[in-house]
N, C-alpha and C. Protein backbone atom coordinates (compact mmCIF):
# COMPACT_ATOMS: atom_id res chain seq x y z
N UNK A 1 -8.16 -18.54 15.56
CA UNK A 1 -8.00 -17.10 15.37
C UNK A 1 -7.55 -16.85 13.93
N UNK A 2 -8.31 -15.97 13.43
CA UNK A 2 -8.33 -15.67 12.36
C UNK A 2 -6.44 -14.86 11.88
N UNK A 3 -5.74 -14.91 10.87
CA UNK A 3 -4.73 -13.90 10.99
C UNK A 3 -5.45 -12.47 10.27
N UNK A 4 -5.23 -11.61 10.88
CA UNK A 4 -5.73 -10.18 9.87
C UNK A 4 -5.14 -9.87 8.97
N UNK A 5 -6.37 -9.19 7.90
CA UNK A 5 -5.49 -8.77 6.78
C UNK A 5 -4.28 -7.90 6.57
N UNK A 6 -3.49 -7.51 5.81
CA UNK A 6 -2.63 -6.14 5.25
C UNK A 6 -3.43 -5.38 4.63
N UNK A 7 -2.44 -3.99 5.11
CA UNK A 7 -3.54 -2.87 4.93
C UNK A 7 -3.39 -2.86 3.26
N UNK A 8 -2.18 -3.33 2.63
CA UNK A 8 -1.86 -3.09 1.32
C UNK A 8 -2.14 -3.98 1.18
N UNK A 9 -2.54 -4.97 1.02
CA UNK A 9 -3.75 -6.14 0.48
C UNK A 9 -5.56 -5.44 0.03
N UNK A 10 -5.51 -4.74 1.10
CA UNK A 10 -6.71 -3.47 1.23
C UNK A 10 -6.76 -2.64 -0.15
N UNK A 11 -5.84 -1.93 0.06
CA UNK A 11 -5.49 -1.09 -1.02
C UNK A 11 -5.32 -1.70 -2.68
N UNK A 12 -5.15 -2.74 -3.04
CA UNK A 12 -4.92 -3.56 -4.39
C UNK A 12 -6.41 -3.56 -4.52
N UNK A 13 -6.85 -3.97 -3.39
CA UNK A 13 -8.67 -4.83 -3.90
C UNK A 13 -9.54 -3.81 -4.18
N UNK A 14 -9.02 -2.27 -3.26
CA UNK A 14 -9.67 -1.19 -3.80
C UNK A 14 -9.43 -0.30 -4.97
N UNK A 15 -8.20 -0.59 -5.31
CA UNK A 15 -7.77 0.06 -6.64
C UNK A 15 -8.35 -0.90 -7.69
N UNK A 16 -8.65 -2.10 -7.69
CA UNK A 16 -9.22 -3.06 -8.67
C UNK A 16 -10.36 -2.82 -8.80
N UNK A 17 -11.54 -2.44 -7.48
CA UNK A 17 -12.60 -2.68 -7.54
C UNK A 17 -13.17 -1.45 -8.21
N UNK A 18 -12.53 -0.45 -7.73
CA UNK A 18 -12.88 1.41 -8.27
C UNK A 18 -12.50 1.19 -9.65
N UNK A 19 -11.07 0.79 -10.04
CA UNK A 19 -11.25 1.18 -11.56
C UNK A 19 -11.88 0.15 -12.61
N UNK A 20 -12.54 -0.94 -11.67
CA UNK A 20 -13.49 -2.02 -12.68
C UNK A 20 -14.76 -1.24 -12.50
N UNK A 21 -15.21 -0.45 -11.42
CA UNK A 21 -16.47 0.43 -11.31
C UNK A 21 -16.35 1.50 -12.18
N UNK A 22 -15.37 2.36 -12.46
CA UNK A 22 -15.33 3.62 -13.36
C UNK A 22 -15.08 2.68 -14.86
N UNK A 23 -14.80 1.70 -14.75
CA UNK A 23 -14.92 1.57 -16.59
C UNK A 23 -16.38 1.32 -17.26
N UNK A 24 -17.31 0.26 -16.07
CA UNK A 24 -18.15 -0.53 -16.35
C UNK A 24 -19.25 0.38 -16.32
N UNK A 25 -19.18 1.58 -15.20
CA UNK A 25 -19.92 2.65 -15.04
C UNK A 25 -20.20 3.29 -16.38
N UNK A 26 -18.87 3.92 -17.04
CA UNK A 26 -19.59 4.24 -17.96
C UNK A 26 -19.73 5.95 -18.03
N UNK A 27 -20.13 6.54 -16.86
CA UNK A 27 -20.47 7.89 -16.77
C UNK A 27 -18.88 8.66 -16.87
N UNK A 28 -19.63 9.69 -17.29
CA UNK A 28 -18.57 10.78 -17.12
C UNK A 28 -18.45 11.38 -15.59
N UNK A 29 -16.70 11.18 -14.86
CA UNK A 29 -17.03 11.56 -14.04
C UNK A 29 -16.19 13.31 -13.48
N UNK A 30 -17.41 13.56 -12.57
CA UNK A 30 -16.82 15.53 -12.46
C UNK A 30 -16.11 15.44 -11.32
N UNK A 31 -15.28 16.26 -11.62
CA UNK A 31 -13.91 16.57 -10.28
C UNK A 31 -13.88 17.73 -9.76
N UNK A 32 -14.18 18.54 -8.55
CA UNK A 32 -14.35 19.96 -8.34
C UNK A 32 -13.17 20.45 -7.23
N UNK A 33 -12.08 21.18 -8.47
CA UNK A 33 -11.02 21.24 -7.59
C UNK A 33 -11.32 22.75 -7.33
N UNK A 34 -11.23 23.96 -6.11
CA UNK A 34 -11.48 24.95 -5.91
C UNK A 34 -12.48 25.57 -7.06
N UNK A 35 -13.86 25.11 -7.28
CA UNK A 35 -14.97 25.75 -7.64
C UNK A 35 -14.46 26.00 -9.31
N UNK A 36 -13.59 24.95 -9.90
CA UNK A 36 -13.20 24.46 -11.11
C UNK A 36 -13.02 22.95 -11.61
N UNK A 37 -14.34 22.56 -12.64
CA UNK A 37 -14.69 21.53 -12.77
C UNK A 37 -14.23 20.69 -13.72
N UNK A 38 -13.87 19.54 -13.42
CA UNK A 38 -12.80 18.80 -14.36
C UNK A 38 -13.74 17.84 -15.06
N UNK A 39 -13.72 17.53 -15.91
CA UNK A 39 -14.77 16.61 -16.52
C UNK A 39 -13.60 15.59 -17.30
N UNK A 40 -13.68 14.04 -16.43
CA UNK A 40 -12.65 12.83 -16.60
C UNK A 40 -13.41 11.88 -17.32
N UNK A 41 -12.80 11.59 -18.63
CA UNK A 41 -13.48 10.18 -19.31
C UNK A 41 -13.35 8.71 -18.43
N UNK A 42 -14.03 7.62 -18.78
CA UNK A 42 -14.39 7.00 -17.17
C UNK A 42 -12.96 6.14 -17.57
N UNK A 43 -12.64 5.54 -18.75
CA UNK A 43 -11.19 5.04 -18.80
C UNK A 43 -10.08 5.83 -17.87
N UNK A 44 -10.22 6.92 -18.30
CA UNK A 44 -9.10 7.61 -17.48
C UNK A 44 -9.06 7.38 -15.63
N UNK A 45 -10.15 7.68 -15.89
CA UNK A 45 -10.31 7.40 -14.13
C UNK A 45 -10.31 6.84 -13.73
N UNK A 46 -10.33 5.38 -14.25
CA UNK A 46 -9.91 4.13 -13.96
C UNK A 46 -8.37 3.86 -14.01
N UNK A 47 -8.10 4.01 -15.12
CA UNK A 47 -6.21 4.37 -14.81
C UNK A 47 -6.18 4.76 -13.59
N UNK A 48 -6.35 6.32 -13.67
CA UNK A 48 -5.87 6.93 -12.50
C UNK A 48 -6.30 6.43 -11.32
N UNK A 49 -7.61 5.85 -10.49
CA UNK A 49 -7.45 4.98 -9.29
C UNK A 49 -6.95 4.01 -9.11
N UNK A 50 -6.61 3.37 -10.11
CA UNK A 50 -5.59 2.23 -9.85
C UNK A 50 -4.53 2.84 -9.64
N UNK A 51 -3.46 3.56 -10.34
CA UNK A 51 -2.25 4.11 -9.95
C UNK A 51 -1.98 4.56 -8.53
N UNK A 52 -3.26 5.43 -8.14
CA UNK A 52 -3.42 5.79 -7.09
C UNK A 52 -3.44 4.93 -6.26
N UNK A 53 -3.94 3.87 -5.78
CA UNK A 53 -4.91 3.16 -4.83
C UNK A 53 -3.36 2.26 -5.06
N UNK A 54 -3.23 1.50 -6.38
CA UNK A 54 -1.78 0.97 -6.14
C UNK A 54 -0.39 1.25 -5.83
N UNK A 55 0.07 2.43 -6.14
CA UNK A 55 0.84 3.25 -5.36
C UNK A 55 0.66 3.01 -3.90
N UNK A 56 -0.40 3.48 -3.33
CA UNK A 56 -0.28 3.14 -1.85
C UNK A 56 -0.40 2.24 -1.06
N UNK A 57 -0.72 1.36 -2.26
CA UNK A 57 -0.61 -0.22 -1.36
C UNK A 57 0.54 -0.78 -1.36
N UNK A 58 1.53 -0.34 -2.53
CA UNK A 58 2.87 -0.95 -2.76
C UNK A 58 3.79 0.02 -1.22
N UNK A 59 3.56 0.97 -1.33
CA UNK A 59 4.06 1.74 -0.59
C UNK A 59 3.94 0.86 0.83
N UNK A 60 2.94 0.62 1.16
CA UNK A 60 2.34 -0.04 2.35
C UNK A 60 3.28 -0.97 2.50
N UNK A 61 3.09 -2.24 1.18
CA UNK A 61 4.01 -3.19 1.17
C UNK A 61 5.43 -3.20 1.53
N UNK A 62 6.01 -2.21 0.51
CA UNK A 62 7.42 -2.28 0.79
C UNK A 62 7.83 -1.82 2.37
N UNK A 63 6.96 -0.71 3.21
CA UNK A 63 7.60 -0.55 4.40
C UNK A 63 7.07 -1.44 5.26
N UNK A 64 6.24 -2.28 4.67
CA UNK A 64 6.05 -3.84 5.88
C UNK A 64 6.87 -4.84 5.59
N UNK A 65 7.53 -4.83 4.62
CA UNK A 65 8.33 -5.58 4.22
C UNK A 65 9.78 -4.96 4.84
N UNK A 66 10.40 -3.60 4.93
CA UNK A 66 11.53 -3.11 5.10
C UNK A 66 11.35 -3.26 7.08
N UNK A 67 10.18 -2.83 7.50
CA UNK A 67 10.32 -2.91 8.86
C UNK A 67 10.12 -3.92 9.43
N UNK A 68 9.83 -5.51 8.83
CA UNK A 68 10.06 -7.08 9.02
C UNK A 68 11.35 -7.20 9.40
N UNK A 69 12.30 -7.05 8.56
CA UNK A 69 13.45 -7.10 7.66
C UNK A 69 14.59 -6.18 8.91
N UNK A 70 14.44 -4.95 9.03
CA UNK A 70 14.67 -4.67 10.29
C UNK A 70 14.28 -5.06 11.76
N UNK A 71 13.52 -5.24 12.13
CA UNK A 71 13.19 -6.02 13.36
C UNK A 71 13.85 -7.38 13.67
N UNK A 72 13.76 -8.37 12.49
CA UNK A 72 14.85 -9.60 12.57
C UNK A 72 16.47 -9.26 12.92
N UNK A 73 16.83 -8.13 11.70
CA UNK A 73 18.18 -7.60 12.18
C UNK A 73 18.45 -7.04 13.62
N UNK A 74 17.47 -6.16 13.75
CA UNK A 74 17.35 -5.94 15.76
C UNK A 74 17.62 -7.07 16.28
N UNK A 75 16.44 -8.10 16.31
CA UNK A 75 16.44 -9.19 17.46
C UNK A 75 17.52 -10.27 17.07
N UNK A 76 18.20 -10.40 15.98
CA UNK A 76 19.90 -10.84 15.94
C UNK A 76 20.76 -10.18 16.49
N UNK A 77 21.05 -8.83 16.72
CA UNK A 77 22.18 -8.47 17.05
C UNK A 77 21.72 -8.28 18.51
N UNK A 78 20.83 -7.95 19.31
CA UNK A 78 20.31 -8.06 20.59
C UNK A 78 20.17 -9.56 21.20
N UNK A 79 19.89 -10.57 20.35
CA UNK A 79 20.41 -11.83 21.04
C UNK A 79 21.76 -12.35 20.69
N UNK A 80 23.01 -11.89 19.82
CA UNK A 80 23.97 -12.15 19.98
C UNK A 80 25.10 -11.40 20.75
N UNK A 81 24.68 -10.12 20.82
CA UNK A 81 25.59 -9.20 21.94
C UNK A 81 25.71 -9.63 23.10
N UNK A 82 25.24 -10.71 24.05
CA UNK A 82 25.78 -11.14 24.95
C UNK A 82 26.16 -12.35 25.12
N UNK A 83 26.22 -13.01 24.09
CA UNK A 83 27.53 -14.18 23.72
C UNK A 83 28.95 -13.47 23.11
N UNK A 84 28.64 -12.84 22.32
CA UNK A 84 30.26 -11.82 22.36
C UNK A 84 30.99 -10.95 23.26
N UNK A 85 29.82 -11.01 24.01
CA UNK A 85 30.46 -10.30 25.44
C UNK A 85 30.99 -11.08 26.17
N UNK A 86 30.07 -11.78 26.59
CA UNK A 86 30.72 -12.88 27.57
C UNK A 86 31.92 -13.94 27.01
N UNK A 87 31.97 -14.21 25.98
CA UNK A 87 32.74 -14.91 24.68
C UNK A 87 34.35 -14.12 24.79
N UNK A 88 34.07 -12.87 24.58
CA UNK A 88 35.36 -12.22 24.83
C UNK A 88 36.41 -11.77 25.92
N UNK A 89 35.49 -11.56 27.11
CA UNK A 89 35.82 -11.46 28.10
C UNK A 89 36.25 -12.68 29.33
């Protein structure tokens, strides 16, 4: 059995792959925010999906990492609360 990926493993390979596509691309690309058109040099937009795309993979990361991290602390104090119980009593 295979282990599955992280979703923020996901997110790195797509922020890499988009902003190696918007540099190599080349084109100018258009942004149409409410029927007002942004016209992005392709460097830029490459920045900016990486920031983007990495931002939310770190994000990803750190709360798979913080809710690991909690769950161990759960299942310690839930398997030691009844040796201090019984221990004390």
């Amino acid at each position: 059995m295979t282990k599955p990926y992280r979703i923020s493993y996901l997110y790195f390979t797509t922020a890499v792959m988009v902003s190696l596509y918007a540099v190599w691309n080349g084109q100018v690309q258009t942004l149409n925010v409410g029927d007002t058109y942004f016209v992005v040099p392709p460097k830029d937009f490459g920045v900016f999906a990486l920031a983007l795309f990495g931002c939310i993979g770190l994000t990803y990361l750190v709360i798979e990492k913080q809710i690991k991290s909690i769950l161990k602390l759960t299942q310690f104090f839930f398997f030691t609360t009844p040796f201090v119980y019984f221990m004390s009593s």
